[in-house]
C-alpha atoms as a PDB file:
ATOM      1  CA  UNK A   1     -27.403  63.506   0.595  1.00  0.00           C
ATOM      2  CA  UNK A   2     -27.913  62.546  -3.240  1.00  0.00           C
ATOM      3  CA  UNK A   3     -29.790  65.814  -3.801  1.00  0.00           C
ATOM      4  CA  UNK A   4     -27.328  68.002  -1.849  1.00  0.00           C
ATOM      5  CA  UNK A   5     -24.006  66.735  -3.466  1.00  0.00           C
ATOM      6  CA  UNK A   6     -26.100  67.341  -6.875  1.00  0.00           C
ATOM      7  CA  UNK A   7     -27.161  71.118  -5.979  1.00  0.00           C
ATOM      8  CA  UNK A   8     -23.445  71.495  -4.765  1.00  0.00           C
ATOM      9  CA  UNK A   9     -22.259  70.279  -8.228  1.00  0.00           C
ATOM     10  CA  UNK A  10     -24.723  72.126 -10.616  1.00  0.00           C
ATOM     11  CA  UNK A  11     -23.485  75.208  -8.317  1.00  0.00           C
ATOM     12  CA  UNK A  12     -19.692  74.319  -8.942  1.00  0.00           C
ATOM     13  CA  UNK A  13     -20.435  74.008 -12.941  1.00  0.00           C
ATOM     14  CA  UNK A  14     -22.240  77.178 -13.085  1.00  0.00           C
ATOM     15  CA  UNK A  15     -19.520  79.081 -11.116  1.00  0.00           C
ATOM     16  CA  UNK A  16     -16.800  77.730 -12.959  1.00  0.00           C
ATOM     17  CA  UNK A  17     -18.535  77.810 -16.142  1.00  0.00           C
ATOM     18  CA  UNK A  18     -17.629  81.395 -17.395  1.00  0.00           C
ATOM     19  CA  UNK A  19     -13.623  80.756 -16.977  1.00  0.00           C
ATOM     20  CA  UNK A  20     -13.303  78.225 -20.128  1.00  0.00           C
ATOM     21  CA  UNK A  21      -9.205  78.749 -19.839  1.00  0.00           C
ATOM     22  CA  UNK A  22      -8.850  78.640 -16.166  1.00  0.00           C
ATOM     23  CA  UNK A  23      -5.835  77.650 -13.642  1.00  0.00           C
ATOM     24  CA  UNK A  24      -6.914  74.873 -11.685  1.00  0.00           C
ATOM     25  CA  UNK A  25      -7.702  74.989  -8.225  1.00  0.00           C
ATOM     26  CA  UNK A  26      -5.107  73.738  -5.601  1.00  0.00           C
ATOM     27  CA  UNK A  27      -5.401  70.691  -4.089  1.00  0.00           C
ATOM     28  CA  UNK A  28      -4.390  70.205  -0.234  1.00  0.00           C
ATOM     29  CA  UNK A  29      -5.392  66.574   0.362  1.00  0.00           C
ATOM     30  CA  UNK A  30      -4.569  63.321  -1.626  1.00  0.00           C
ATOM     31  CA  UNK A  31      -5.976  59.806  -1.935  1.00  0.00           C
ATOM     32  CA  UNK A  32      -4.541  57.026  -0.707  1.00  0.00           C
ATOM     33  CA  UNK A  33      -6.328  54.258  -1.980  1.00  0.00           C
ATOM     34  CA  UNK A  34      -5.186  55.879  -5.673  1.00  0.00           C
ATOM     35  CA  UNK A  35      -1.914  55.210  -6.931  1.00  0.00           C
ATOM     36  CA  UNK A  36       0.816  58.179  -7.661  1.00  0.00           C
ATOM     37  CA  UNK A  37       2.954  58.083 -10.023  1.00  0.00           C
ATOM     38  CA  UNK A  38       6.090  59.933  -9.025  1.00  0.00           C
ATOM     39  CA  UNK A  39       9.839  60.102 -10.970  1.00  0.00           C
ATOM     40  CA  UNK A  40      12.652  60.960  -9.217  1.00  0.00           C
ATOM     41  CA  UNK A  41      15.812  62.927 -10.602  1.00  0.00           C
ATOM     42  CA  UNK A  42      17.627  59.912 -10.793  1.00  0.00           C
ATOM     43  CA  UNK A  43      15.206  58.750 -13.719  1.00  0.00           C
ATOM     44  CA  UNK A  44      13.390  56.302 -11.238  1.00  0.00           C
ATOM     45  CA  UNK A  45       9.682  55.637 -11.289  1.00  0.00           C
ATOM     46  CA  UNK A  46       8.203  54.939  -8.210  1.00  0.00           C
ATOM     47  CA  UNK A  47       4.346  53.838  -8.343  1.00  0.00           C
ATOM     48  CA  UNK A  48       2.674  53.929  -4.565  1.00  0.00           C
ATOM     49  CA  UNK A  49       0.307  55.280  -2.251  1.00  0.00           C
ATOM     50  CA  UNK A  50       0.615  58.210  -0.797  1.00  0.00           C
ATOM     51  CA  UNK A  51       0.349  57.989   2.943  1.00  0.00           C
ATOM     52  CA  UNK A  52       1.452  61.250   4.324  1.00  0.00           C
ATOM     53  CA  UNK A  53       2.598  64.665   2.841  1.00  0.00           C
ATOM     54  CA  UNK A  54       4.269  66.973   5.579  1.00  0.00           C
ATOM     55  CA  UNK A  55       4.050  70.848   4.681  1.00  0.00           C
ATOM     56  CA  UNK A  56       5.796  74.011   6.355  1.00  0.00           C
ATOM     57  CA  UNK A  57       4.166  77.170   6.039  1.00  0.00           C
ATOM     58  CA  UNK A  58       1.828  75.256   3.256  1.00  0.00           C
ATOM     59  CA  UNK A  59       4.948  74.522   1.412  1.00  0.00           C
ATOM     60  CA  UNK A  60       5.631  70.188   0.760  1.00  0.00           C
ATOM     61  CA  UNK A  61       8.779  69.388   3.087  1.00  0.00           C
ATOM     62  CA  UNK A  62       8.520  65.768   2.807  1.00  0.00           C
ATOM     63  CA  UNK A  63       6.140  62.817   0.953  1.00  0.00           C
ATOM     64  CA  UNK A  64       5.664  59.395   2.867  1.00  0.00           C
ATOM     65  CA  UNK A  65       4.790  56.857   0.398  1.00  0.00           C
ATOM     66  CA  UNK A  66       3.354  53.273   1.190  1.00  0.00           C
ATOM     67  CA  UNK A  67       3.286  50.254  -1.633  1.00  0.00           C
ATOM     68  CA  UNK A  68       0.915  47.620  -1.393  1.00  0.00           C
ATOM     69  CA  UNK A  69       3.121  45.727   0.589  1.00  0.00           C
ATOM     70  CA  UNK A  70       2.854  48.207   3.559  1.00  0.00           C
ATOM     71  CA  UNK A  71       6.590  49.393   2.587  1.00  0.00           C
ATOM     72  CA  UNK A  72       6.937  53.498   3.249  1.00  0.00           C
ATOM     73  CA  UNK A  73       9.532  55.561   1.509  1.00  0.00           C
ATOM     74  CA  UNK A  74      10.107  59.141   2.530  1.00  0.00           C
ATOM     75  CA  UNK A  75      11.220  61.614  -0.097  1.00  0.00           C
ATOM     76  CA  UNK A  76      11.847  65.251   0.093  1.00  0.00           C
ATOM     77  CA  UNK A  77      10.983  67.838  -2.721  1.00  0.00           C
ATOM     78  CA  UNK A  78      14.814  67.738  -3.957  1.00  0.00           C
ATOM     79  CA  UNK A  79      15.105  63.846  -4.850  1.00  0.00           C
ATOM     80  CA  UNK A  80      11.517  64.400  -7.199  1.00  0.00           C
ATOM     81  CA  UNK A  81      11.591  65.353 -10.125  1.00  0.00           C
ATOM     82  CA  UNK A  82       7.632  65.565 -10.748  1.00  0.00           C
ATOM     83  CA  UNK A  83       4.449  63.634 -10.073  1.00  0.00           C
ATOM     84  CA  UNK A  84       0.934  62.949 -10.685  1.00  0.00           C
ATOM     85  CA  UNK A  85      -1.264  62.597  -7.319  1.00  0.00           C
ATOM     86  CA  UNK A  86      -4.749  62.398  -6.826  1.00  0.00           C
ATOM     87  CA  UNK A  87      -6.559  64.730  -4.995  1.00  0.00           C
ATOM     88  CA  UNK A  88      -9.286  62.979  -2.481  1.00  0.00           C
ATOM     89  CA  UNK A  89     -12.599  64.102  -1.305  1.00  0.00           C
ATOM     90  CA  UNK A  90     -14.318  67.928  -2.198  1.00  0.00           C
ATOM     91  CA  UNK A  91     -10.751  68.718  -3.623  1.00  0.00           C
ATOM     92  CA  UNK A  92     -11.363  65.800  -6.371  1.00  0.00           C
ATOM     93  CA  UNK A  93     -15.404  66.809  -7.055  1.00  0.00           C
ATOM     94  CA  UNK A  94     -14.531  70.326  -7.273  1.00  0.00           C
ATOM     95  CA  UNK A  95     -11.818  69.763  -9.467  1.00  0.00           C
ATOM     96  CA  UNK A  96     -13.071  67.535 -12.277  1.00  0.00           C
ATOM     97  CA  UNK A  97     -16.306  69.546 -12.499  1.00  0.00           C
ATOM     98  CA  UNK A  98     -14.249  72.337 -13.387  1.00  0.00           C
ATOM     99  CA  UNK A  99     -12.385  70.876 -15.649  1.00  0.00           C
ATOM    100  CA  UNK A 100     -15.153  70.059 -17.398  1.00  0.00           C
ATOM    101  CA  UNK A 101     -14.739  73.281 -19.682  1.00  0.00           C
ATOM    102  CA  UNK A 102     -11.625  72.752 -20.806  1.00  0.00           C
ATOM    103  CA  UNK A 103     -11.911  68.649 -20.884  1.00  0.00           C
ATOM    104  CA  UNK A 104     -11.799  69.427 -25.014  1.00  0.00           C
ATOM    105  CA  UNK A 105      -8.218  70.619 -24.906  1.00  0.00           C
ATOM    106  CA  UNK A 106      -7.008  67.345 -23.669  1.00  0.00           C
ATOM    107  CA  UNK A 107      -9.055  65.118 -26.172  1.00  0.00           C
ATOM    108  CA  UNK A 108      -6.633  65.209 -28.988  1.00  0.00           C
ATOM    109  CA  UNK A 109      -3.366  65.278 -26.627  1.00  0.00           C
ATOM    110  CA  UNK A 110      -2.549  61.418 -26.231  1.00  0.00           C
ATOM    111  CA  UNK A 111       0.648  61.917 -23.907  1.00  0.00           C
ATOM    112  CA  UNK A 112       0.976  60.147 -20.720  1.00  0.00           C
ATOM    113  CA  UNK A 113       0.573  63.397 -19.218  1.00  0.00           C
ATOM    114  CA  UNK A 114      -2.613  63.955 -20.839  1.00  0.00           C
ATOM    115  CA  UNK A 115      -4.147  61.131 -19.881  1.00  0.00           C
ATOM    116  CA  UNK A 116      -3.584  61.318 -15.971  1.00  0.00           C
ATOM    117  CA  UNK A 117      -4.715  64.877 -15.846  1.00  0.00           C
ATOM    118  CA  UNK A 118      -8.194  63.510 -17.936  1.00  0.00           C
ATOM    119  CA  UNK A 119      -8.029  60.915 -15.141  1.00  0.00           C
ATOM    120  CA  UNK A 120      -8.571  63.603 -12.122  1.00  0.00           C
ATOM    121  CA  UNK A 121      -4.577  63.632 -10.843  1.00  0.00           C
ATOM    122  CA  UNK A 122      -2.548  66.748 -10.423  1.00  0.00           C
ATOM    123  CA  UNK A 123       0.770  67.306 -11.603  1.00  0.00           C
ATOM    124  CA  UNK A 124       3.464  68.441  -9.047  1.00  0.00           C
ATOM    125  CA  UNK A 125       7.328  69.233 -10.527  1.00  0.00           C
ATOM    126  CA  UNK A 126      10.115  70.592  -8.737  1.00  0.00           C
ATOM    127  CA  UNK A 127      11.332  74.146  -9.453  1.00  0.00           C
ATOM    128  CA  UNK A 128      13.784  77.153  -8.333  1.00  0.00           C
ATOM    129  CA  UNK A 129      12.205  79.589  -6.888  1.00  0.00           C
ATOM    130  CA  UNK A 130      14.056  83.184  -5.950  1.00  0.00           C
ATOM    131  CA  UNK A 131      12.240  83.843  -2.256  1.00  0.00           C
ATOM    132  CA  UNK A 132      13.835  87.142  -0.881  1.00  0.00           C
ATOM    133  CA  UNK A 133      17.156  87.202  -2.862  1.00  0.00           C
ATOM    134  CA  UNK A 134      17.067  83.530  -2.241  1.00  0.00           C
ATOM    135  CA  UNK A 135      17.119  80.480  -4.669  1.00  0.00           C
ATOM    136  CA  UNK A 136      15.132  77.657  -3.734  1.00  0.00           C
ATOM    137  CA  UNK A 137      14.322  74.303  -4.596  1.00  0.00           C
ATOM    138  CA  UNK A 138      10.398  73.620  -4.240  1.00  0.00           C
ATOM    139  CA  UNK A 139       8.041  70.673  -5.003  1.00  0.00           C
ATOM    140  CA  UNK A 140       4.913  73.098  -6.490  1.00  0.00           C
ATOM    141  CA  UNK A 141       1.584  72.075  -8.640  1.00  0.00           C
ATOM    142  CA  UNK A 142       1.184  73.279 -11.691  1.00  0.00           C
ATOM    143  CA  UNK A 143      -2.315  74.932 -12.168  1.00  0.00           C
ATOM    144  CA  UNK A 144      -2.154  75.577 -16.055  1.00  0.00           C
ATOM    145  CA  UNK A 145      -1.037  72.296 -17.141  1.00  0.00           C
ATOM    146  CA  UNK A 146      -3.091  72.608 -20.642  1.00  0.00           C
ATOM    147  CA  UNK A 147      -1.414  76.112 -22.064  1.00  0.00           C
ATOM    148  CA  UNK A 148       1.695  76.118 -20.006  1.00  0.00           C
ATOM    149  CA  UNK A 149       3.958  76.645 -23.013  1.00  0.00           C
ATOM    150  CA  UNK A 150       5.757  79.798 -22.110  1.00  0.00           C
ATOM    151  CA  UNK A 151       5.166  80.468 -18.745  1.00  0.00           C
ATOM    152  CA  UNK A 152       4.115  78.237 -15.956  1.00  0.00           C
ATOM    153  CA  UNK A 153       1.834  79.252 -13.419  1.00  0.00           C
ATOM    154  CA  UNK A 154       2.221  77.437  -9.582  1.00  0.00           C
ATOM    155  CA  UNK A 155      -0.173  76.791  -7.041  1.00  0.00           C
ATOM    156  CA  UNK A 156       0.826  78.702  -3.899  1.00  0.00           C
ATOM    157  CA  UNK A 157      -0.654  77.474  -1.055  1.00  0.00           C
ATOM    158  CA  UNK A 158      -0.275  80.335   1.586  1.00  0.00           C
ATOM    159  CA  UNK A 159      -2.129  82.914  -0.959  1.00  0.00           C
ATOM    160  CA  UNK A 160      -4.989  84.753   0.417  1.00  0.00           C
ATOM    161  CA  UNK A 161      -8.406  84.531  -1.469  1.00  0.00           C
ATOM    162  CA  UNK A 162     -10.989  87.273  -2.561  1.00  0.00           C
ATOM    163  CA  UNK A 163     -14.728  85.666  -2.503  1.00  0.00           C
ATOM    164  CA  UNK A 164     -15.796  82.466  -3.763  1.00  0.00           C
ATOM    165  CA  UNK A 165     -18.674  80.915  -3.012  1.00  0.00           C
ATOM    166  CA  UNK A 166     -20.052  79.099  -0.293  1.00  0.00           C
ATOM    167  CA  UNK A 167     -23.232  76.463   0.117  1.00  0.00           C
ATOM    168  CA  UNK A 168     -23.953  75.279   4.196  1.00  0.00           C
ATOM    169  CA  UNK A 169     -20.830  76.234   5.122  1.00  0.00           C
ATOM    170  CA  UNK A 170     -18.733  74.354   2.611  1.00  0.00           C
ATOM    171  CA  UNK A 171     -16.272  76.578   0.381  1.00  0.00           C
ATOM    172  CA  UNK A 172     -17.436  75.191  -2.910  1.00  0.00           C
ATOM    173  CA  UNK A 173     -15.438  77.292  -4.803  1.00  0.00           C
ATOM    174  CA  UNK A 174     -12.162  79.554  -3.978  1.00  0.00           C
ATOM    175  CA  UNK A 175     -12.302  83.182  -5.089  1.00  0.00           C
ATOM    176  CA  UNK A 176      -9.346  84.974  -6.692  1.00  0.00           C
ATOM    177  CA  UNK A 177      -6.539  83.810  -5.384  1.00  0.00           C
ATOM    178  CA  UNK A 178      -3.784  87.157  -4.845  1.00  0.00           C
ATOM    179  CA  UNK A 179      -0.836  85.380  -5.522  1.00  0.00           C
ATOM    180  CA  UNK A 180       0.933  82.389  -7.875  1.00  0.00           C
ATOM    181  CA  UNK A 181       4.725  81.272  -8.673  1.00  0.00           C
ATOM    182  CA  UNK A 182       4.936  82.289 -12.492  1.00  0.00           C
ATOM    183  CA  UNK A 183       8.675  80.798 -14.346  1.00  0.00           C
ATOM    184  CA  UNK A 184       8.762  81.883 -18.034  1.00  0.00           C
ATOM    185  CA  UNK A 185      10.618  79.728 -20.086  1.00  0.00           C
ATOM    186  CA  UNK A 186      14.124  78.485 -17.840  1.00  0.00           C
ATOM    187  CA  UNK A 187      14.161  81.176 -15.731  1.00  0.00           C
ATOM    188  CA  UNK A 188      13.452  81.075 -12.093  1.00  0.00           C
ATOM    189  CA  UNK A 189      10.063  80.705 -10.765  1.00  0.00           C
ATOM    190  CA  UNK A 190       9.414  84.066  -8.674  1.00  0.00           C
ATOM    191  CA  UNK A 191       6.181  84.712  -6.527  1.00  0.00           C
ATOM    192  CA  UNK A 192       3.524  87.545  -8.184  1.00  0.00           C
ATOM    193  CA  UNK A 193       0.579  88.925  -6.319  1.00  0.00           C
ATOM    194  CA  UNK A 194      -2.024  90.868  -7.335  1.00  0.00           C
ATOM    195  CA  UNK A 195      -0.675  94.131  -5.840  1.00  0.00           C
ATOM    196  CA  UNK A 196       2.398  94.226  -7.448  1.00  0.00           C
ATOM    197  CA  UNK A 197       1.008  92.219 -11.258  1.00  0.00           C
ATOM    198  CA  UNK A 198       0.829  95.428 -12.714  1.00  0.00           C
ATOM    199  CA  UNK A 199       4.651  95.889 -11.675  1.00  0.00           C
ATOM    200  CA  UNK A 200       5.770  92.829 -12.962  1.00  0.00           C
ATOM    201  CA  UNK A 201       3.859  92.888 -16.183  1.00  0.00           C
ATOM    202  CA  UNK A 202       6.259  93.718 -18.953  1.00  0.00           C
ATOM    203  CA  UNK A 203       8.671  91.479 -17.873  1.00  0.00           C
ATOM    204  CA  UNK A 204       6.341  88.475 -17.050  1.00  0.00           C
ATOM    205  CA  UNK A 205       4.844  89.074 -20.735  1.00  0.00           C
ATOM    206  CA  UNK A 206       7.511  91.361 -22.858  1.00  0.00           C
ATOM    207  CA  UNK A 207       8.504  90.722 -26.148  1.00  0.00           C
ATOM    208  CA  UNK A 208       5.318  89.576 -27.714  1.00  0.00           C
ATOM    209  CA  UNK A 209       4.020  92.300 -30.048  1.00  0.00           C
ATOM    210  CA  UNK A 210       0.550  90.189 -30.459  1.00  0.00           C
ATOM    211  CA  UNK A 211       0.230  90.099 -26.714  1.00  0.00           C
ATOM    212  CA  UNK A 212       1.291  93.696 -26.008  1.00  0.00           C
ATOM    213  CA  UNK A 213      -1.079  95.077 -28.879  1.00  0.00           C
ATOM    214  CA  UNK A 214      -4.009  92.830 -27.237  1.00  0.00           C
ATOM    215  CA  UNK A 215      -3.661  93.768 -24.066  1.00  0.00           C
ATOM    216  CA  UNK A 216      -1.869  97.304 -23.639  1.00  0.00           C
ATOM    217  CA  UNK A 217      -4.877  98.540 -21.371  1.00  0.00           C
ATOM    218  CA  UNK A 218      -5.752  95.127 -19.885  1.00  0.00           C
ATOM    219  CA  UNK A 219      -3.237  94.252 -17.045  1.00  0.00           C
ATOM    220  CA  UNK A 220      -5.592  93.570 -14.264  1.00  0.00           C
ATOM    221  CA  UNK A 221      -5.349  90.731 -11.903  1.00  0.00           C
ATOM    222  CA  UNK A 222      -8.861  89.137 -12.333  1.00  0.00           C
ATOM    223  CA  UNK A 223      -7.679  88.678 -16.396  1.00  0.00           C
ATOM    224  CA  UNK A 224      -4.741  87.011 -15.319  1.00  0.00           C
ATOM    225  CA  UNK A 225      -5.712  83.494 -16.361  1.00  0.00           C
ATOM    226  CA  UNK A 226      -6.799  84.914 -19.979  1.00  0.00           C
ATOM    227  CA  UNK A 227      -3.380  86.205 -20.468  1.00  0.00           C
ATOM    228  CA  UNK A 228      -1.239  83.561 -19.488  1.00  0.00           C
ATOM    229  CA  UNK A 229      -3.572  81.200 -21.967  1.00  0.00           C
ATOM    230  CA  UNK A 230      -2.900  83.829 -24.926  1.00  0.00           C
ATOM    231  CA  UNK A 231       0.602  83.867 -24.447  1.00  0.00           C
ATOM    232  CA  UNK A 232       0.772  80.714 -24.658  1.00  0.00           C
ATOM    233  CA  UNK A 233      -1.192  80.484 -27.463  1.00  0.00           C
ATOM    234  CA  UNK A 234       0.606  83.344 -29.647  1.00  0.00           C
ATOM    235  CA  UNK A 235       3.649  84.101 -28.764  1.00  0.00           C
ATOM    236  CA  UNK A 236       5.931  81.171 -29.116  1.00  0.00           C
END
C-alpha cells in the first residue's frame, strides 16, 4: 500500500510539475474531523466541522455544520460570506502535491489567508454570477488564490474534462478542465469555456498594453492559467 500511494504521488508531482502557476484542482469532498473556518455576511465567525454539504447540479445549496458539542447549523450560500474547508482523502493528496510548485509564493505572504491555504484548506467566497441573463448568488472555490489580483478564476464543478491521467483506475490527475467562472475586478462573475475563450478574450483581458503585446497570438485555452497569472502580475 506504502509503495503504491508513493508511485501514485511521484506520478502526481511529475504531472503537475510543468504548470508552476497553476489553478488548483477542485475539491468535491471535505474532512470532518478538520475544522472550517467559515464568516458569515453578518461579520460572524463560525469555527466547526463540516458534516454535510448538499449540491444541485454540482452547485453548494446548503452546508450542515456540527461543533464539538454535536450542535449542527445549516447555512445556505447567501448567509456566507467565504470560508476555508479542508478537502479529505485523494482530493487532499492530490492537492498539496501540487501545490508543491508554487508553495514559494506563499512563503513570504503572512496573512491569515496565507497560512490556511499552506495548511491544505480551500477557500470558498460567495459571488454574483450572470447565468442566462440571470444574476445569481453562488458559494464557488477559488482556484487561483495566489495571483488572483485582477481577475478571479472559480472552480466549476459541472465542467467537462479533456485527459488527465489515470493509475489502476484512480483519476490521479484531472485534464483540462473546458470551463471556469472568471469576475474581473467588481464585476459579475460569468461562466467561460474553452469554445467560446477566444470570444471572450478582449474583454476578459482588455486594457493591458503589456498583456495584449505578450500575448496577441496566444489566446488558446490550454495557456489559460499562464495568462490569468500575468495579468495579475502586470497589469494592475
Amino acid at each position: 500500500m506504502i509503495n503504491r500511494m508513493l508511485t501514485l504521488g511521484l506520478l502526481i508531482i511529475a504531472a503537475q510539475s510543468m504548470n508552476a502557476q497553476s489553478f488548483l484542482d477542485g475539491a468535491y469532498r471535505f474532512s470532518g474531523t478538520k475544522e472550517a473556518y467559515v464568516t458569515l455576511n453578518t461579520g460572524e465567525t463560525i469555527t466547526s466541522f463540516v458534516d454535510d454539504i448538499k449540491r444541485k447540479k454540482g452547485l453548494i445549496r446548503s452546508i450542515e455544520l456540527k461543533d464539538a458539542a454535536g450542535k449542527k447549523t445549516t447555512l445556505s450560500p447567501e448567509q456566507v460570506k467565504h470560508m476555508y474547508v479542508a478537502p479529505t482523502g485523494f482530493d487532499n493528496l492530490s492537492r498539496a502535491l501540487d501545490d508543491a510548485n508554487t508553495i514559494s509564493r506563499w512563503d513570504e505572504d503572512k496573512s491569515a489567508h496565507a497560512e490556511y491555504i499552506k495548511q491544505g484548506y480551500v477557500f470558498f467566497e460567495t459571488t454574483e454570477v450572470m447565468v442566462k441573463k440571470k444574476k445569481m448568488t453562488m458559494l464557488l472555490q477559488l482556484v487561483n488564490p495566489g495571483f488572483a489580483n485582477g481577475i478571479k478564476v472559480y472552480f466549476d464543478p459541472m465542467a467537462a474534462e479533456t485527459g488527465g491521467l489515470a493509475v489502476g483506475g484512480m483519476q490521479v490527475t484531472g485534464g483540462d478542465k473546458k470551463s471556469f467562472y472568471f469576475k474581473k475586478g467588481d464585476k459579475t462573475a460569468v461562466k467561460i469555456s474553452k469554445k467560446n475563450y477566444e470570444d471572450e478574450f478582449s474583454g476578459l483581458y482588455g486594457g493591458c498594453d503589456a498583456f495584449k503585446k505578450e500575448f496577441a497570438k496566444n489566446k488558446k485555452w490550454s495557456q489559460v492559467e499562464k495568462h490569468v497569472f500575468f495579468y495579475s502580475e502586470n497589469c494592475q
